[in-house]
N, C-alpha and C. Protein backbone atom coordinates (compact mmCIF):
# COMPACT_ATOMS: atom_id res chain seq x y z
N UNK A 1 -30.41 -18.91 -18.91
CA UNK A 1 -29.19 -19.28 -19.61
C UNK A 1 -28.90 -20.76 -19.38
N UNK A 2 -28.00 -21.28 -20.48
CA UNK A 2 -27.95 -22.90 -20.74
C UNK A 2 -27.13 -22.92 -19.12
N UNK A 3 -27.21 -24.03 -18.63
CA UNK A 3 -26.12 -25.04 -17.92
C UNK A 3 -25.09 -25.39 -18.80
N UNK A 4 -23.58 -24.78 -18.62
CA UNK A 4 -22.91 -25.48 -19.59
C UNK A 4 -21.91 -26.25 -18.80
N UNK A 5 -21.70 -27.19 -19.28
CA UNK A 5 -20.68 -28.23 -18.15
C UNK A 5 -19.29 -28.27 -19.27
N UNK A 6 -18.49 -27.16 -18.23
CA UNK A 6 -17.27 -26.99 -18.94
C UNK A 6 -16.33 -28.42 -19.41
N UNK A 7 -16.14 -28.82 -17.91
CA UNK A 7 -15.21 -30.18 -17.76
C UNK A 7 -15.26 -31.31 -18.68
N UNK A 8 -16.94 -31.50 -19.35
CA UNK A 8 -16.88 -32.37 -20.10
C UNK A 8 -16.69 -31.99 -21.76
N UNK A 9 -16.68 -30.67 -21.75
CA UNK A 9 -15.84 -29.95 -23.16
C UNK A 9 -14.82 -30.00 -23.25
N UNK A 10 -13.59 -29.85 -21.82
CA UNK A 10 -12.01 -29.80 -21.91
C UNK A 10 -11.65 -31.22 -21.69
N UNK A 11 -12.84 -31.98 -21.26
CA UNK A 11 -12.32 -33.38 -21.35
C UNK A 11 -12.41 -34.20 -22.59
N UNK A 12 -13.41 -33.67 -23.19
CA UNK A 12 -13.14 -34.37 -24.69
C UNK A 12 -12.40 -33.85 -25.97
N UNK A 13 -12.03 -31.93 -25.24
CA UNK A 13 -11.24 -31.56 -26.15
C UNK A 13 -9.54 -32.24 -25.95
N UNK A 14 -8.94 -32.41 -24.98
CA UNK A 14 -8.18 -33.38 -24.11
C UNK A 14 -8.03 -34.83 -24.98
N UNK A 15 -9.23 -35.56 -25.06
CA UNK A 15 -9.04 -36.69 -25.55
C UNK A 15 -8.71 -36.50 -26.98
N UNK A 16 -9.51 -35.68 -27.82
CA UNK A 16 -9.27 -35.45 -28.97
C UNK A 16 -7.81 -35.32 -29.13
N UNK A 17 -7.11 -34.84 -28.31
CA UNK A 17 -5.74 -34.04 -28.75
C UNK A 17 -5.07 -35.04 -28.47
N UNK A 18 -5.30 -35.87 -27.79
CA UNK A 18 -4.41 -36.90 -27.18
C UNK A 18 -4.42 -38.12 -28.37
N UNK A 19 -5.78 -38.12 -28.50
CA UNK A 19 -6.07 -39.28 -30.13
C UNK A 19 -4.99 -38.95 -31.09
N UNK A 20 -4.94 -37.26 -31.22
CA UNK A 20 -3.81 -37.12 -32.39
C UNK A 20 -2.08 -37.26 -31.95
N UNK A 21 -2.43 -37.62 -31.17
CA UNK A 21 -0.77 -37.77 -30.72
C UNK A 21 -0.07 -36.50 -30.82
N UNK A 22 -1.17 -35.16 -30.00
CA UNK A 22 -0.79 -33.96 -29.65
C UNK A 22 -0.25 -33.40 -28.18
N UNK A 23 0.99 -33.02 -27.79
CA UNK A 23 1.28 -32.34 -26.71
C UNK A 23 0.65 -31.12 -26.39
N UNK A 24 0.08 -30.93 -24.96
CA UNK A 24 -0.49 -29.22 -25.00
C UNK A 24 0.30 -28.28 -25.72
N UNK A 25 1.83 -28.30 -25.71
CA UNK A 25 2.36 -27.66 -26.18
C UNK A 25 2.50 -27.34 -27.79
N UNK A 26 2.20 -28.63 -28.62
CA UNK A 26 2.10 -29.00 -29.66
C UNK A 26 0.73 -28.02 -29.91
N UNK A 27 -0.33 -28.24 -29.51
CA UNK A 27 -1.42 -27.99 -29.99
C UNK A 27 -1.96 -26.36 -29.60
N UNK A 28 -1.27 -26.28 -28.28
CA UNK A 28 -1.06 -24.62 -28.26
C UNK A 28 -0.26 -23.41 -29.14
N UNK A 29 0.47 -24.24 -30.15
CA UNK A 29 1.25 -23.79 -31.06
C UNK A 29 0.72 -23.78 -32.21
N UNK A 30 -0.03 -24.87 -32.33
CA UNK A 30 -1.10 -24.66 -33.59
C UNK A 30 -1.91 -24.03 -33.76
N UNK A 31 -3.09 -23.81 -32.02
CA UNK A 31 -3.71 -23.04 -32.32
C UNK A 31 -3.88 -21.94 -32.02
N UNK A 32 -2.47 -21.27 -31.31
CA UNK A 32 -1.88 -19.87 -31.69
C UNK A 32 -2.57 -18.99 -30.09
N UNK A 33 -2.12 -20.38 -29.22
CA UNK A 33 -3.16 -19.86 -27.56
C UNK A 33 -1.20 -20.62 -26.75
N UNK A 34 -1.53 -20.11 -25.08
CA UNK A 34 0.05 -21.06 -24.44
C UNK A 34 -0.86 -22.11 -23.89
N UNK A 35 -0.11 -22.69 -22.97
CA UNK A 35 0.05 -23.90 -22.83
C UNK A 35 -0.85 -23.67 -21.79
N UNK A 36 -0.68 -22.83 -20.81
CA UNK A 36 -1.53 -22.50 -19.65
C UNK A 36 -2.86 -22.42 -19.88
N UNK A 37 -3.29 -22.08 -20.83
CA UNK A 37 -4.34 -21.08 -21.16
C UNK A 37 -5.11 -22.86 -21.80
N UNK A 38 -4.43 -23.93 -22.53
CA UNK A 38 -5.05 -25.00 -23.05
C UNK A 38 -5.64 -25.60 -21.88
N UNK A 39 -4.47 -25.92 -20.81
CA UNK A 39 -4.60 -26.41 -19.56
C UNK A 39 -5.95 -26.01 -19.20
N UNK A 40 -6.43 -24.94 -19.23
CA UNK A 40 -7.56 -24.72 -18.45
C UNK A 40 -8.85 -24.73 -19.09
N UNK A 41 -8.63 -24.83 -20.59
CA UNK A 41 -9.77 -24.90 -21.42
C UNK A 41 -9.89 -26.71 -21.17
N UNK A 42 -8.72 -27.39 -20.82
CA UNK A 42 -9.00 -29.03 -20.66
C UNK A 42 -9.28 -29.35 -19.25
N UNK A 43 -9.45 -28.50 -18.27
CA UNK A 43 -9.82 -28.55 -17.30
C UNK A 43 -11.24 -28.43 -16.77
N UNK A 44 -11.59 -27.57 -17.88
CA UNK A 44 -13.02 -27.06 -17.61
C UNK A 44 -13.18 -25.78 -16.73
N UNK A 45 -12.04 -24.85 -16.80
CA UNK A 45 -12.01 -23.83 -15.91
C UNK A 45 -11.90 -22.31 -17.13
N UNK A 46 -11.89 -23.00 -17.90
CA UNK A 46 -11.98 -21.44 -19.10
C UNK A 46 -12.83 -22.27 -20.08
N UNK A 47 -13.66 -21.40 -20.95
CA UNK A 47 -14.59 -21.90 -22.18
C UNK A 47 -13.66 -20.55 -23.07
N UNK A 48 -13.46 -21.37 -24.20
CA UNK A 48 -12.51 -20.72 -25.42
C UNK A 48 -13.34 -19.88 -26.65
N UNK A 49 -13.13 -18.56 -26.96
CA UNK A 49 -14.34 -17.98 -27.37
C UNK A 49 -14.59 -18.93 -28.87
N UNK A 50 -15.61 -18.42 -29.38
CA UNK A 50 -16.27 -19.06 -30.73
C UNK A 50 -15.12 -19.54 -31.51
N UNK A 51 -14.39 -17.90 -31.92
CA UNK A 51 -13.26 -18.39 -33.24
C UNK A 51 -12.15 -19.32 -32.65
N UNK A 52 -11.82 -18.93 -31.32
CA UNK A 52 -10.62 -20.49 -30.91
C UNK A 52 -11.65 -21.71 -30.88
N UNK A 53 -12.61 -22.01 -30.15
CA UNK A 53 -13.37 -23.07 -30.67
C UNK A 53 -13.46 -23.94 -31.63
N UNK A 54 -13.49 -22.89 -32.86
CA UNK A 54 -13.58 -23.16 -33.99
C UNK A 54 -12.43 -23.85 -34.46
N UNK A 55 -10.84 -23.41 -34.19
CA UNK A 55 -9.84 -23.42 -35.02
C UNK A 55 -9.25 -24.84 -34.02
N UNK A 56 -9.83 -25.16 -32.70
CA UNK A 56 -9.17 -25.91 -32.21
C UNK A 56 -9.93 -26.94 -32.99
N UNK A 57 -11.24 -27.20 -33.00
CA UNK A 57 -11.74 -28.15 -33.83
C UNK A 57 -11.11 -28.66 -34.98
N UNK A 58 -10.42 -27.19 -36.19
CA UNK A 58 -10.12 -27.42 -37.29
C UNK A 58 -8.62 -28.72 -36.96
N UNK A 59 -7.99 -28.01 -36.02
CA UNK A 59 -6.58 -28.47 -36.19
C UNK A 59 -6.84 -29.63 -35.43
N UNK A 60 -7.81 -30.06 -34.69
CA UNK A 60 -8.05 -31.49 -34.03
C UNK A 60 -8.80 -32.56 -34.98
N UNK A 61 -9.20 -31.56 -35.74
CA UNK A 61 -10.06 -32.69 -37.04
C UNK A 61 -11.23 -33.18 -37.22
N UNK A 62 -12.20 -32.49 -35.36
CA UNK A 62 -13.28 -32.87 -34.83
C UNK A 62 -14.56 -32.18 -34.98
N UNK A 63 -15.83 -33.13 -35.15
CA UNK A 63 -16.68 -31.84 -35.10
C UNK A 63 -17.23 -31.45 -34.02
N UNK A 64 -17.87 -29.87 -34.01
CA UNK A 64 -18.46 -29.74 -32.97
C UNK A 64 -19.10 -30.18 -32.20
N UNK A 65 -20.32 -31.36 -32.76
CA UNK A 65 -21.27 -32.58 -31.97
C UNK A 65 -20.40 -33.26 -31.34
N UNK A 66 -18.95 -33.82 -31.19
CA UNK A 66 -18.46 -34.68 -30.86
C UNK A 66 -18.31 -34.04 -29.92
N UNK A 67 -17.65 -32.47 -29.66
CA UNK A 67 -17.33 -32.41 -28.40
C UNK A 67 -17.88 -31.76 -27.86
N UNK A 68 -19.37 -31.25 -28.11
CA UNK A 68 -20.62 -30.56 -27.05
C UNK A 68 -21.42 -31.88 -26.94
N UNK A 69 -21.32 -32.45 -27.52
CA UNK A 69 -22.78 -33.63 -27.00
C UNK A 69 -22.91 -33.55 -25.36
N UNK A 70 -23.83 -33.51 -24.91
CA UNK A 70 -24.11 -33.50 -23.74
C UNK A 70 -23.42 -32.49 -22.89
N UNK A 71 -22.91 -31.27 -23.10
CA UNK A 71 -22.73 -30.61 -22.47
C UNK A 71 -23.43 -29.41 -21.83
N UNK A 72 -24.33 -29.44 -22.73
CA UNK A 72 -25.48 -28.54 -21.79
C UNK A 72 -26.49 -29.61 -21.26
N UNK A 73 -26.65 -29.16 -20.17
CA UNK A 73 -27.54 -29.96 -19.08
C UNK A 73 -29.05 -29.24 -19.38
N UNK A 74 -29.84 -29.75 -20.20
CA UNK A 74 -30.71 -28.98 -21.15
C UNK A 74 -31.86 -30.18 -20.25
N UNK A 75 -32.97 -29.05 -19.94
CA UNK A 75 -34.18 -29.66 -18.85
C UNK A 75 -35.39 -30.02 -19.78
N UNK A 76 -35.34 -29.89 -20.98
CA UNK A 76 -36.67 -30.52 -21.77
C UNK A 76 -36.12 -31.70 -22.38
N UNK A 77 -37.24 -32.26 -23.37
CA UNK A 77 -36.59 -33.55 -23.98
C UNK A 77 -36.54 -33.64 -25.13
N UNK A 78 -35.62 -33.66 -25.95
CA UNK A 78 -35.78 -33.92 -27.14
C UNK A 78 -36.54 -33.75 -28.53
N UNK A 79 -37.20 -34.73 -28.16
CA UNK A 79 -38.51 -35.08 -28.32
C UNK A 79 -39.74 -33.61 -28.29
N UNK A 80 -39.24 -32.97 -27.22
CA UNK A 80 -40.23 -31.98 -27.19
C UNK A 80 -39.96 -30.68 -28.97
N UNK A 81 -38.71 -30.95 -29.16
CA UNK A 81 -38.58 -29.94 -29.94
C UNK A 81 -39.33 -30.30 -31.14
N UNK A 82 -39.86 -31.72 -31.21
CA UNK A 82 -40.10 -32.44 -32.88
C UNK A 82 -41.95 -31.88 -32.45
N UNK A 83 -42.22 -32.23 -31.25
CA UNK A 83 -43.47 -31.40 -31.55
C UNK A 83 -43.90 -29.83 -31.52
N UNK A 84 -42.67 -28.81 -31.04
CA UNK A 84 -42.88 -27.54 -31.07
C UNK A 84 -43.34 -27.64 -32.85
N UNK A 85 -42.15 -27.82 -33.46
CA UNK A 85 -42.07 -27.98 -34.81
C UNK A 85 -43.57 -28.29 -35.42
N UNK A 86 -43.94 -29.41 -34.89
CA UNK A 86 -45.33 -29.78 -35.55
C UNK A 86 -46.83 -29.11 -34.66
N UNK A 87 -46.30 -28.25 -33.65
CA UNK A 87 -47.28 -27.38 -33.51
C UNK A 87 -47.45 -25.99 -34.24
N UNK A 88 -45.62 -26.04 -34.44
CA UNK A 88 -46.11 -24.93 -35.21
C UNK A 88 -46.95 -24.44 -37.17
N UNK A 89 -46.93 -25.84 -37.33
CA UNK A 89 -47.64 -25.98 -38.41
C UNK A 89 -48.92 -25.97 -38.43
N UNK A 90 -49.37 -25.69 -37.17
CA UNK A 90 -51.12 -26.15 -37.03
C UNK A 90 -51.71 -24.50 -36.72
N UNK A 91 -52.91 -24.47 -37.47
CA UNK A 91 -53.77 -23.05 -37.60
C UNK A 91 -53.58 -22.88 -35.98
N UNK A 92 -54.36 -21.67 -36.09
CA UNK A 92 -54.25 -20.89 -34.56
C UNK A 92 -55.55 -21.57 -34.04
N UNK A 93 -56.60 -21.86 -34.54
CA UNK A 93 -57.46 -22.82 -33.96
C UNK A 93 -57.18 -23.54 -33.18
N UNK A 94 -56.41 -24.26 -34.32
CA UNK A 94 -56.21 -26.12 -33.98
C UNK A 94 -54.86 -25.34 -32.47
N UNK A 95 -54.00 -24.73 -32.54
CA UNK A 95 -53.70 -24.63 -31.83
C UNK A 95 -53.87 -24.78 -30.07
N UNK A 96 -54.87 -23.66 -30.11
CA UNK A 96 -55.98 -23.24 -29.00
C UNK A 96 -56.40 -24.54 -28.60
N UNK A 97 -57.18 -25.07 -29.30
CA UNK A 97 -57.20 -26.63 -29.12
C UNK A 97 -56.77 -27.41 -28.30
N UNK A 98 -55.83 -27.76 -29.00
CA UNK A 98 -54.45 -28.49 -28.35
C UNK A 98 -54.29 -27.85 -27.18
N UNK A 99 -54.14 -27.11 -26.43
CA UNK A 99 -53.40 -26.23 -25.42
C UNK A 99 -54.53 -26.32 -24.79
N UNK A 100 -55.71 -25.86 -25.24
CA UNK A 100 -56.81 -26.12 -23.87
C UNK A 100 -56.55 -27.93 -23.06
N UNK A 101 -56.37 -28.64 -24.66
CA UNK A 101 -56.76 -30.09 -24.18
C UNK A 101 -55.54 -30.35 -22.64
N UNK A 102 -54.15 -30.26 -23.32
CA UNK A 102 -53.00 -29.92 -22.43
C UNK A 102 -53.77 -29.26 -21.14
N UNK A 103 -53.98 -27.85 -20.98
CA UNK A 103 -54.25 -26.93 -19.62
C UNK A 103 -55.35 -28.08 -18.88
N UNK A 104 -56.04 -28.95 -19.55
CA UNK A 104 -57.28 -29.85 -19.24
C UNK A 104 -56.32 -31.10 -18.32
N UNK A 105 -55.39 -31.42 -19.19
CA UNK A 105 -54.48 -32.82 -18.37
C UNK A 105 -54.03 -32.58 -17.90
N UNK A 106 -53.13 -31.26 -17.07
CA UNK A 106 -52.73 -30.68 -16.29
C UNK A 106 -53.22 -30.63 -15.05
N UNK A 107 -54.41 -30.08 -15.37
CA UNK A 107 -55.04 -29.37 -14.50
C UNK A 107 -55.62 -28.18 -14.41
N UNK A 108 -55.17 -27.27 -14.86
CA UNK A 108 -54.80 -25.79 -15.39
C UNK A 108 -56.30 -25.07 -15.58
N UNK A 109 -56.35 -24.33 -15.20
CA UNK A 109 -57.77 -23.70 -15.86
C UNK A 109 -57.77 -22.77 -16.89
């Protein structure tokens, strides 16, 4: 399961609200949660299910990239996903291939 780093979700959901010139209270009213309950989603001590997620976004104006970027502490690179992609276009040969050459630079037998 992902690493998810709460604190930096309630901290940018936090800034967001603050950009709009929103009170917790203000924005707990909008999005139909108390004040306590925001507190801790901006704390990083509660993660807010999908559909509040969703609706806090709507009424903050933000998109989702803005306020997950970097919040999962994700151990591959990037980069690795652009070549899953372009491995997976390659015959099962060419595959085998590739993967021996890899198990070869490794080490791997």
């Amino acid at each position: 399961m992902a690493n998810i780093n709460l604190r930096r979700i309630g901290s940018r959901l936090k800034k967001a609200r603050v950009a709009k010139h929103l009170t917790q209270e203000q924005f707990a009213e909008l999005v139909g949660l108390s004040v306590g309950y925001i507190g801790m989603i901006e704390r990083g001590t509660r993660m807010p299910s999908f559909a509040t997620f969703l609706d806090m976004l709507s009424v903050l104006k933000v998109t989702a990239d803005s306020i997950l970027c970097d919040a999962v502490d994700y151990v591959g690179i990037p980069r690795l996903a652009e070549y899953d992609s372009d491995i997976d276009k390659l015959s099962k040969a060419e595959r085998e291939k590739l993967f021996k050459m890899l198990d070869v630079y490794f080490g791997r037998d």
